[in-house]
PDB file of N, CA and C in Angstrom:
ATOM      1  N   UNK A   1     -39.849  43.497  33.569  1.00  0.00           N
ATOM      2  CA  UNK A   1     -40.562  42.594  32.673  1.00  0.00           C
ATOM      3  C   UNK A   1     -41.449  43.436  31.768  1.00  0.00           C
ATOM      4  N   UNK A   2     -41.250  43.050  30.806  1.00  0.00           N
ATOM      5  CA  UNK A   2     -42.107  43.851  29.423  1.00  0.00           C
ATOM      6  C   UNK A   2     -43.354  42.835  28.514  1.00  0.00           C
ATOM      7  N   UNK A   3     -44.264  43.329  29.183  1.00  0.00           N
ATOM      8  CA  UNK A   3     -45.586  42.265  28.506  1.00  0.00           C
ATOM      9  C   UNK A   3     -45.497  43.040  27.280  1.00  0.00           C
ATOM     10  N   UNK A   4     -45.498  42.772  25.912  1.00  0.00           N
ATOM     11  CA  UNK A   4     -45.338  43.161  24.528  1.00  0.00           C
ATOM     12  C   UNK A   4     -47.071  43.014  24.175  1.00  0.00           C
ATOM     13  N   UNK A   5     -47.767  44.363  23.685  1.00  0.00           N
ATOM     14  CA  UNK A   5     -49.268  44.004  22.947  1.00  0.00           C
ATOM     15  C   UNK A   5     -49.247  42.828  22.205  1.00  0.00           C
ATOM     16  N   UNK A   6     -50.488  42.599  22.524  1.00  0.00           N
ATOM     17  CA  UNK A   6     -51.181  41.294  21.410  1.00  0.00           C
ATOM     18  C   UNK A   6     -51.361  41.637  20.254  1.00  0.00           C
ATOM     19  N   UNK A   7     -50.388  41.400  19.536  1.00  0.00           N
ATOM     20  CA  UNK A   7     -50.616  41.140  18.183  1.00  0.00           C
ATOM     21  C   UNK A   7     -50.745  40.480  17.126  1.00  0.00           C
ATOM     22  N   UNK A   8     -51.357  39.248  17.988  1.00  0.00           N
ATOM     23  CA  UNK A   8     -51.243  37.853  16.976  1.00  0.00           C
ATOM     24  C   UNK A   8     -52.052  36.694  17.917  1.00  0.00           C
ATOM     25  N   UNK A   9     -53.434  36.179  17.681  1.00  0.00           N
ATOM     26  CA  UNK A   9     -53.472  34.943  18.576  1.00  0.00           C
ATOM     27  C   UNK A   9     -52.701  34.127  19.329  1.00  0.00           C
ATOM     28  N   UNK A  10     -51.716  33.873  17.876  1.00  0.00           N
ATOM     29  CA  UNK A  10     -50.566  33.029  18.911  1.00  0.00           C
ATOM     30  C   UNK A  10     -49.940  33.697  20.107  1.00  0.00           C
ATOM     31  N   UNK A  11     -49.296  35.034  20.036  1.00  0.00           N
ATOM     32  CA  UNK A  11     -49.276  35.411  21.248  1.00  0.00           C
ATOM     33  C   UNK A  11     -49.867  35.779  22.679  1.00  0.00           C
ATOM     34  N   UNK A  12     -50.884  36.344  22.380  1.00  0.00           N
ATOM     35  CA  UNK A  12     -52.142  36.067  23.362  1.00  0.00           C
ATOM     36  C   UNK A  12     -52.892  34.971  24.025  1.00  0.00           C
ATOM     37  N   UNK A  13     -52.640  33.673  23.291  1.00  0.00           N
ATOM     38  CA  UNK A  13     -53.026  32.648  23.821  1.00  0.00           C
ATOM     39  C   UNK A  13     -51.300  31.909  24.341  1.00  0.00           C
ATOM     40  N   UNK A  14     -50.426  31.905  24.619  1.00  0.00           N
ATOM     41  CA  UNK A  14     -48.975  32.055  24.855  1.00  0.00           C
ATOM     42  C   UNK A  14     -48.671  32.776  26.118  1.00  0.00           C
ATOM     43  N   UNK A  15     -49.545  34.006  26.256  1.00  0.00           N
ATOM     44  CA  UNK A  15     -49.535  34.656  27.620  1.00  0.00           C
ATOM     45  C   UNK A  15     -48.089  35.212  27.424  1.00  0.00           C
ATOM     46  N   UNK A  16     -47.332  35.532  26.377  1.00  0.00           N
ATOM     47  CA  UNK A  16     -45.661  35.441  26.152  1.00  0.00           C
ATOM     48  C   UNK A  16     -45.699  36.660  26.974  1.00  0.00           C
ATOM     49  N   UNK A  17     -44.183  37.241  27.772  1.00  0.00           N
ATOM     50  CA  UNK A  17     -43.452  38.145  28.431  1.00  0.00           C
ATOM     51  C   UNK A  17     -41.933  38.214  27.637  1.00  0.00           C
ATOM     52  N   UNK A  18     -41.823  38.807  27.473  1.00  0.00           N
ATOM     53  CA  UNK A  18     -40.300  39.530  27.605  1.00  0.00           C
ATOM     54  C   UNK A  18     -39.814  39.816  28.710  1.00  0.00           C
ATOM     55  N   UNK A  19     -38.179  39.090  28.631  1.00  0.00           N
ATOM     56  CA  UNK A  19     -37.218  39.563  30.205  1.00  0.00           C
ATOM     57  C   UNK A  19     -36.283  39.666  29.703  1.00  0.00           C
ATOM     58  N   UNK A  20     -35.883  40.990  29.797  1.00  0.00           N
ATOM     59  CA  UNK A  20     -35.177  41.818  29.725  1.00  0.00           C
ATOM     60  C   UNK A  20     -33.667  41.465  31.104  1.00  0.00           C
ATOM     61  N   UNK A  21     -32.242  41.066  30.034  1.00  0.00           N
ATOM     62  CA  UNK A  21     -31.650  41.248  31.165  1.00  0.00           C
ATOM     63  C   UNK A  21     -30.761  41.801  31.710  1.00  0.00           C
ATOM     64  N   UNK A  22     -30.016  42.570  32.502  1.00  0.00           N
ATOM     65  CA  UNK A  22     -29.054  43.293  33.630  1.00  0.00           C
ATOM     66  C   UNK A  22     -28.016  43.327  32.076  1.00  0.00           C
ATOM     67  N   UNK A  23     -27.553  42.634  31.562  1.00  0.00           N
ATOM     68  CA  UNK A  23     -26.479  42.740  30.781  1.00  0.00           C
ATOM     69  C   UNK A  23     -26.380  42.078  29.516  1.00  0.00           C
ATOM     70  N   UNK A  24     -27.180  42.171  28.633  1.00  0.00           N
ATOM     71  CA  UNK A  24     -27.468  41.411  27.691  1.00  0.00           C
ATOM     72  C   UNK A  24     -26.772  40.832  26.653  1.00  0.00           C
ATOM     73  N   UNK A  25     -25.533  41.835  26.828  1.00  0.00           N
ATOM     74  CA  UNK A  25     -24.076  41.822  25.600  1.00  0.00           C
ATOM     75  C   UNK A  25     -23.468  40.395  25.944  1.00  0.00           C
ATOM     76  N   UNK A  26     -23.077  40.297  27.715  1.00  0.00           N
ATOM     77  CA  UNK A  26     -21.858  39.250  28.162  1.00  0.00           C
ATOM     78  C   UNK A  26     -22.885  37.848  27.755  1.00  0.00           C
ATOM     79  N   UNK A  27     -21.857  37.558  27.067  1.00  0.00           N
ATOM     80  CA  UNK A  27     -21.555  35.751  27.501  1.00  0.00           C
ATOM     81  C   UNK A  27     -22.146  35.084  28.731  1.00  0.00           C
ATOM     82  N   UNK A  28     -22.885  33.925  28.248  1.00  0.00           N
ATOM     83  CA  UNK A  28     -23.314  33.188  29.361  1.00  0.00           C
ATOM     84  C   UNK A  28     -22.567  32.471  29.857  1.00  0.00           C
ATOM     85  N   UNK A  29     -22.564  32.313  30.903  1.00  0.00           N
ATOM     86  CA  UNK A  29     -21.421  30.854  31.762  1.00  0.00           C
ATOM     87  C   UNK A  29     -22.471  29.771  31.532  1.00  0.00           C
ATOM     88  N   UNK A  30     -21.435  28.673  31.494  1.00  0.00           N
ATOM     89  CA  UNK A  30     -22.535  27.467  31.855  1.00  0.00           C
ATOM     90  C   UNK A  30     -23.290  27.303  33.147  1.00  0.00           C
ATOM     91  N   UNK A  31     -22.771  28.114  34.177  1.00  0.00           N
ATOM     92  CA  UNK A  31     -23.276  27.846  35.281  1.00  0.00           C
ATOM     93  C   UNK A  31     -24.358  29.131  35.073  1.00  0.00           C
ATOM     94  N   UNK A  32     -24.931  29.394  34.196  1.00  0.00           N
ATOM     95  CA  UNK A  32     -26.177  30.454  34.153  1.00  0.00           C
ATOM     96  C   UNK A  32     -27.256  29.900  33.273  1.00  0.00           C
ATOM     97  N   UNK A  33     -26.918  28.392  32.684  1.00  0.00           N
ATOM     98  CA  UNK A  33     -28.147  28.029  32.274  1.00  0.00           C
ATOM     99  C   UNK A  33     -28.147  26.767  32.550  1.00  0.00           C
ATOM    100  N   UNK A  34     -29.115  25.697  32.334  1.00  0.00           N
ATOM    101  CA  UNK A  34     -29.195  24.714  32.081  1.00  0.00           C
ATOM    102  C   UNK A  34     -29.750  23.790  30.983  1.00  0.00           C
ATOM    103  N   UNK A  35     -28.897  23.193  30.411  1.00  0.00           N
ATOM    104  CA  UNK A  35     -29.353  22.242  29.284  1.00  0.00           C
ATOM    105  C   UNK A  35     -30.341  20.935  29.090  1.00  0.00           C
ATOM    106  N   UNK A  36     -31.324  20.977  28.660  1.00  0.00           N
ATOM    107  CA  UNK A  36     -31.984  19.610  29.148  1.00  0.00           C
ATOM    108  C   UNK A  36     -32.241  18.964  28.105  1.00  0.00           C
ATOM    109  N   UNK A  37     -32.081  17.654  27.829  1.00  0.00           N
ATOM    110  CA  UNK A  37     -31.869  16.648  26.378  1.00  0.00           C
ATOM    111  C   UNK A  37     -32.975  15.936  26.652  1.00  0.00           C
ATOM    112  N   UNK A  38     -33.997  15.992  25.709  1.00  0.00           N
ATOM    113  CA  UNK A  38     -35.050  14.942  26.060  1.00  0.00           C
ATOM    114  C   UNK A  38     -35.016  13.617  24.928  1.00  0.00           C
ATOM    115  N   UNK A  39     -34.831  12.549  25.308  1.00  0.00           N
ATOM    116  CA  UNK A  39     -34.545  11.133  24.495  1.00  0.00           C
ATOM    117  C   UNK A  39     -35.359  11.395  23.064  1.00  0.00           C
ATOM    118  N   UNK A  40     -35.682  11.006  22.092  1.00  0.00           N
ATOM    119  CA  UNK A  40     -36.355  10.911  21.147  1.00  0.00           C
ATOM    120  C   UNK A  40     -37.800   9.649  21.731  1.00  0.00           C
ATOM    121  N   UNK A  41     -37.528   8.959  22.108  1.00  0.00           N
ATOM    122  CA  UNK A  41     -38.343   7.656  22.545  1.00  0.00           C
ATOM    123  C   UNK A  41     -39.317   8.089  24.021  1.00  0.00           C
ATOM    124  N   UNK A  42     -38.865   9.320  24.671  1.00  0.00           N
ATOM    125  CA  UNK A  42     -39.679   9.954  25.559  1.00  0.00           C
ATOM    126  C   UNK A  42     -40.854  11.017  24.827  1.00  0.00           C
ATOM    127  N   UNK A  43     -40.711  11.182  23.712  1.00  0.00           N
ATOM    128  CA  UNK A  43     -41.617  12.379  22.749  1.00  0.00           C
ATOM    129  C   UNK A  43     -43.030  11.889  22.704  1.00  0.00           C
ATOM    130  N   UNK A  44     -43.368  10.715  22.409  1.00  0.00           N
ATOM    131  CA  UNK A  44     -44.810  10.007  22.660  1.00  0.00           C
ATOM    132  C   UNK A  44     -45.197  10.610  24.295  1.00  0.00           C
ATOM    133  N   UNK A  45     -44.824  10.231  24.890  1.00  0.00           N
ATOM    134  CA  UNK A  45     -45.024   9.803  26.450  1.00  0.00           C
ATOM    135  C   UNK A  45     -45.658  11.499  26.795  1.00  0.00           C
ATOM    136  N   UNK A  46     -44.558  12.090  26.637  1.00  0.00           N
ATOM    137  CA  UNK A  46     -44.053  14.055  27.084  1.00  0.00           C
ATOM    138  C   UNK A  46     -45.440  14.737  26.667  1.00  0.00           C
ATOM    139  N   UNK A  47     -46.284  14.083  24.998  1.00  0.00           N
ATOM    140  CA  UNK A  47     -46.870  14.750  24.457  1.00  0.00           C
ATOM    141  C   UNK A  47     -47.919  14.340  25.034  1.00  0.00           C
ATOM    142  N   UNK A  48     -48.367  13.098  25.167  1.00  0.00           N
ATOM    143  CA  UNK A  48     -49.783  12.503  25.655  1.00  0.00           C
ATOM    144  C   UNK A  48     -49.714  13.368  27.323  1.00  0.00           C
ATOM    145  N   UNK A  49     -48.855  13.323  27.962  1.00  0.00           N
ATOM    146  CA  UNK A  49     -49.073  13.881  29.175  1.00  0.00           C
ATOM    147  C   UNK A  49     -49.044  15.414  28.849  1.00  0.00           C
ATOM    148  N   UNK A  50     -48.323  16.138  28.454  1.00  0.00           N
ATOM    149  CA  UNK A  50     -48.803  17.476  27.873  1.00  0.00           C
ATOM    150  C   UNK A  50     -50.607  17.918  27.474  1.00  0.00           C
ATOM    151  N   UNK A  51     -50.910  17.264  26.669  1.00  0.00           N
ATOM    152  CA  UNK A  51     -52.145  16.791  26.566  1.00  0.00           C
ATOM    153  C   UNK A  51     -53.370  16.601  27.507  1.00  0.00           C
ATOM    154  N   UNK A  52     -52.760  15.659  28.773  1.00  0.00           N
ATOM    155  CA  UNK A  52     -53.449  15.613  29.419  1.00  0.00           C
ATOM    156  C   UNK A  52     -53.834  16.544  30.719  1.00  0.00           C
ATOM    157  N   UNK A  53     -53.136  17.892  30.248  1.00  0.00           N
ATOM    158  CA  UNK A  53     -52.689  18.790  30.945  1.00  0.00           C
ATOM    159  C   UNK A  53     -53.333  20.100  30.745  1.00  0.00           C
ATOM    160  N   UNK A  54     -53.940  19.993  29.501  1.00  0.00           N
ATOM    161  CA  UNK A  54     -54.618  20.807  28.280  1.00  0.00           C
ATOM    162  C   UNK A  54     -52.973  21.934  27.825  1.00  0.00           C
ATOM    163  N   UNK A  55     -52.283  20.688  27.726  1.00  0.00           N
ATOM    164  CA  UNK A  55     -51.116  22.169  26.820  1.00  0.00           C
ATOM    165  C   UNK A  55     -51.321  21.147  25.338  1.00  0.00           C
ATOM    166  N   UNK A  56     -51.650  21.873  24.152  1.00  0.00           N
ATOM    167  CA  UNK A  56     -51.467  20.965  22.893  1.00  0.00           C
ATOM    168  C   UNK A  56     -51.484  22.059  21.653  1.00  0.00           C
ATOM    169  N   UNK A  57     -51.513  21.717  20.729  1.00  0.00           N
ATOM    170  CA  UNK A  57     -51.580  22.847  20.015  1.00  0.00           C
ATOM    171  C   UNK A  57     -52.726  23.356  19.622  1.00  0.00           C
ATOM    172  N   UNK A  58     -53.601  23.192  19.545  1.00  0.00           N
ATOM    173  CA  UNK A  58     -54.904  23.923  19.266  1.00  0.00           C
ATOM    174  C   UNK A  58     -54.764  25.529  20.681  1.00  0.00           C
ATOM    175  N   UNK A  59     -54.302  25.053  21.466  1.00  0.00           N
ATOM    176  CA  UNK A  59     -54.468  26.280  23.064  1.00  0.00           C
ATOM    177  C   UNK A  59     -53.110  27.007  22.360  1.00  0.00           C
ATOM    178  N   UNK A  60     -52.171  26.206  21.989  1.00  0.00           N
ATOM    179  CA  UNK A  60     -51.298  26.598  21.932  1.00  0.00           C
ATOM    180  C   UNK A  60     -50.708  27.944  20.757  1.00  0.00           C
ATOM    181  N   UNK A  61     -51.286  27.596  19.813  1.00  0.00           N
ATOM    182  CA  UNK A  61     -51.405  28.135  18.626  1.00  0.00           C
ATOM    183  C   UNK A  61     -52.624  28.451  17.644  1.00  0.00           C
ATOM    184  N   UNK A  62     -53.530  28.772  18.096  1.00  0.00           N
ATOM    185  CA  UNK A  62     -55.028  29.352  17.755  1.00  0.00           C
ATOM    186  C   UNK A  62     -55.582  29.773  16.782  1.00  0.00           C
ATOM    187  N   UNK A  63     -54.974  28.772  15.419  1.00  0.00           N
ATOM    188  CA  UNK A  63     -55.153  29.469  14.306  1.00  0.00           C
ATOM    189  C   UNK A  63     -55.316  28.055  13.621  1.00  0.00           C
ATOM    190  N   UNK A  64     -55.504  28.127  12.275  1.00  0.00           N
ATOM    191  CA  UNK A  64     -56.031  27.065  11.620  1.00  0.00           C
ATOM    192  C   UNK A  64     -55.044  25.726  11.965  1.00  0.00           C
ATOM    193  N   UNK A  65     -53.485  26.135  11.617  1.00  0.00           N
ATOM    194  CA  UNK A  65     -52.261  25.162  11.908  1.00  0.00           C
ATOM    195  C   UNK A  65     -52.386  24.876  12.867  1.00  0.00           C
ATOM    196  N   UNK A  66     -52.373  25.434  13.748  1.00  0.00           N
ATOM    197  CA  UNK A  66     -52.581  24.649  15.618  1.00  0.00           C
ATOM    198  C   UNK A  66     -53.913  23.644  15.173  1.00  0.00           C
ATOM    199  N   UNK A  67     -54.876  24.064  15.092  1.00  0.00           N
ATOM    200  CA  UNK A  67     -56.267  23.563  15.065  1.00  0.00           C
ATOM    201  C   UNK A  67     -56.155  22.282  14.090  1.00  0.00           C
ATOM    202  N   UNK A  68     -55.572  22.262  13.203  1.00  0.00           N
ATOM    203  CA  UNK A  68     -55.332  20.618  12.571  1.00  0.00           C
ATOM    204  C   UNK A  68     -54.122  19.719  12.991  1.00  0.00           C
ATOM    205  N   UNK A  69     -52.904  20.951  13.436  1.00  0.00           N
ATOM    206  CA  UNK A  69     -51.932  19.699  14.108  1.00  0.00           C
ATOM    207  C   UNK A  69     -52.349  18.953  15.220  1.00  0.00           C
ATOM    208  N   UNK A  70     -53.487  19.780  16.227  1.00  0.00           N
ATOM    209  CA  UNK A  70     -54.174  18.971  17.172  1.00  0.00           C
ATOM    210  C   UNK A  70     -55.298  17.681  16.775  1.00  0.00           C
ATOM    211  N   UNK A  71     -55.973  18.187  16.002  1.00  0.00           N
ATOM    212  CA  UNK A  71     -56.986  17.116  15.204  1.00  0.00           C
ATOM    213  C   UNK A  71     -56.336  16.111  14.349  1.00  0.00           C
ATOM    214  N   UNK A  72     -55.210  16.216  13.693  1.00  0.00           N
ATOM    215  CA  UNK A  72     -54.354  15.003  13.406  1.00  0.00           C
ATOM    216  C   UNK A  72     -53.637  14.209  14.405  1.00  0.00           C
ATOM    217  N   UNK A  73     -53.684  14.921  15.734  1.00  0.00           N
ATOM    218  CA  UNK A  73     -52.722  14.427  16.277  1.00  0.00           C
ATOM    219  C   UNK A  73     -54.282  13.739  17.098  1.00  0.00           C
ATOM    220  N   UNK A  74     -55.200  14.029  17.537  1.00  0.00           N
ATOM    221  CA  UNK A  74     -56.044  13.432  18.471  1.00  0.00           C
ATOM    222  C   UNK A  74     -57.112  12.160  17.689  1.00  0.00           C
ATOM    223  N   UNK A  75     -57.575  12.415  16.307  1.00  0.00           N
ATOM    224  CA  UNK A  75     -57.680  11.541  15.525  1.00  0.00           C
ATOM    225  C   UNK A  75     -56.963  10.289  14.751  1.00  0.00           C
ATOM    226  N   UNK A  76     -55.897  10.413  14.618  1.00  0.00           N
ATOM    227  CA  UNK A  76     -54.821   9.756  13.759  1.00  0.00           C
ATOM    228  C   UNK A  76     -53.481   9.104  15.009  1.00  0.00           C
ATOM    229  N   UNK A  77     -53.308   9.976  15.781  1.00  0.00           N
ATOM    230  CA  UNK A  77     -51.996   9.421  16.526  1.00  0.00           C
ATOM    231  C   UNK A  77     -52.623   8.362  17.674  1.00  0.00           C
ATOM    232  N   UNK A  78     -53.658   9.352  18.524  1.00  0.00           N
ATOM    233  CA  UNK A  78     -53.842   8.495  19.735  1.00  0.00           C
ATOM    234  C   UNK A  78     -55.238   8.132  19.319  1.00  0.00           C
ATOM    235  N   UNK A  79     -56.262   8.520  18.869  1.00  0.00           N
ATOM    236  CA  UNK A  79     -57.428   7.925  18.453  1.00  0.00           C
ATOM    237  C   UNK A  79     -58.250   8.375  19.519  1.00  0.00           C
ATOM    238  N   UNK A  80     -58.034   9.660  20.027  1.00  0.00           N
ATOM    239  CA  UNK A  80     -58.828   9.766  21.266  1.00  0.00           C
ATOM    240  C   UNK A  80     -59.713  11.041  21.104  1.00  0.00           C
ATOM    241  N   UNK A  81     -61.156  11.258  21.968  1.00  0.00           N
ATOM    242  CA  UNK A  81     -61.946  11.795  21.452  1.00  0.00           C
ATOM    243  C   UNK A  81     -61.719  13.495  21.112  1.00  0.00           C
ATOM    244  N   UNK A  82     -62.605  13.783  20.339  1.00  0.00           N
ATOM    245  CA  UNK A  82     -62.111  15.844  19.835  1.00  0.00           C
ATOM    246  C   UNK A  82     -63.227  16.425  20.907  1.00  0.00           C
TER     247      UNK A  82
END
């Protein structure tokens, strides 16, 4: 595992890693990943509980854009306090 320097808020607040793997060229089988489809009509629900979790974008992305997609989204979407 290769922790990559911080070179960007967003990454540092991301905690991001690099994984590096055994064979990086081959083809994946399907049986080496899994696909997960989330409904469009579950996206409200996913985000408010995300949220209530402290994952949102202000933590997420630490820069002015995070910092207003969260304040539009906590003012304007759900109406709930900053």
């Amino acid at each position: 595992i290769y922790e990559p320097p911080h070179v960007s808020p967003r990454i540092r607040a991301q905690d991001a890693v690099l994984l590096a793997c055994h064979q990086p060229l081959n083809d994946l089988e399907e049986k080496d990943y899994i696909e997960i489809i989330i409904k469009h009509e579950a996206h409200d629900d996913i985000r408010r509980r995300l949220d209530q979790y402290g994952v949102f974008d202000k933590q997420l992305f630490p820069d002015l854009e995070g910092i207003t997609k969260w304040l539009k989204y906590r003012v304007f979407e759900i109406k709930g306090p900053i």
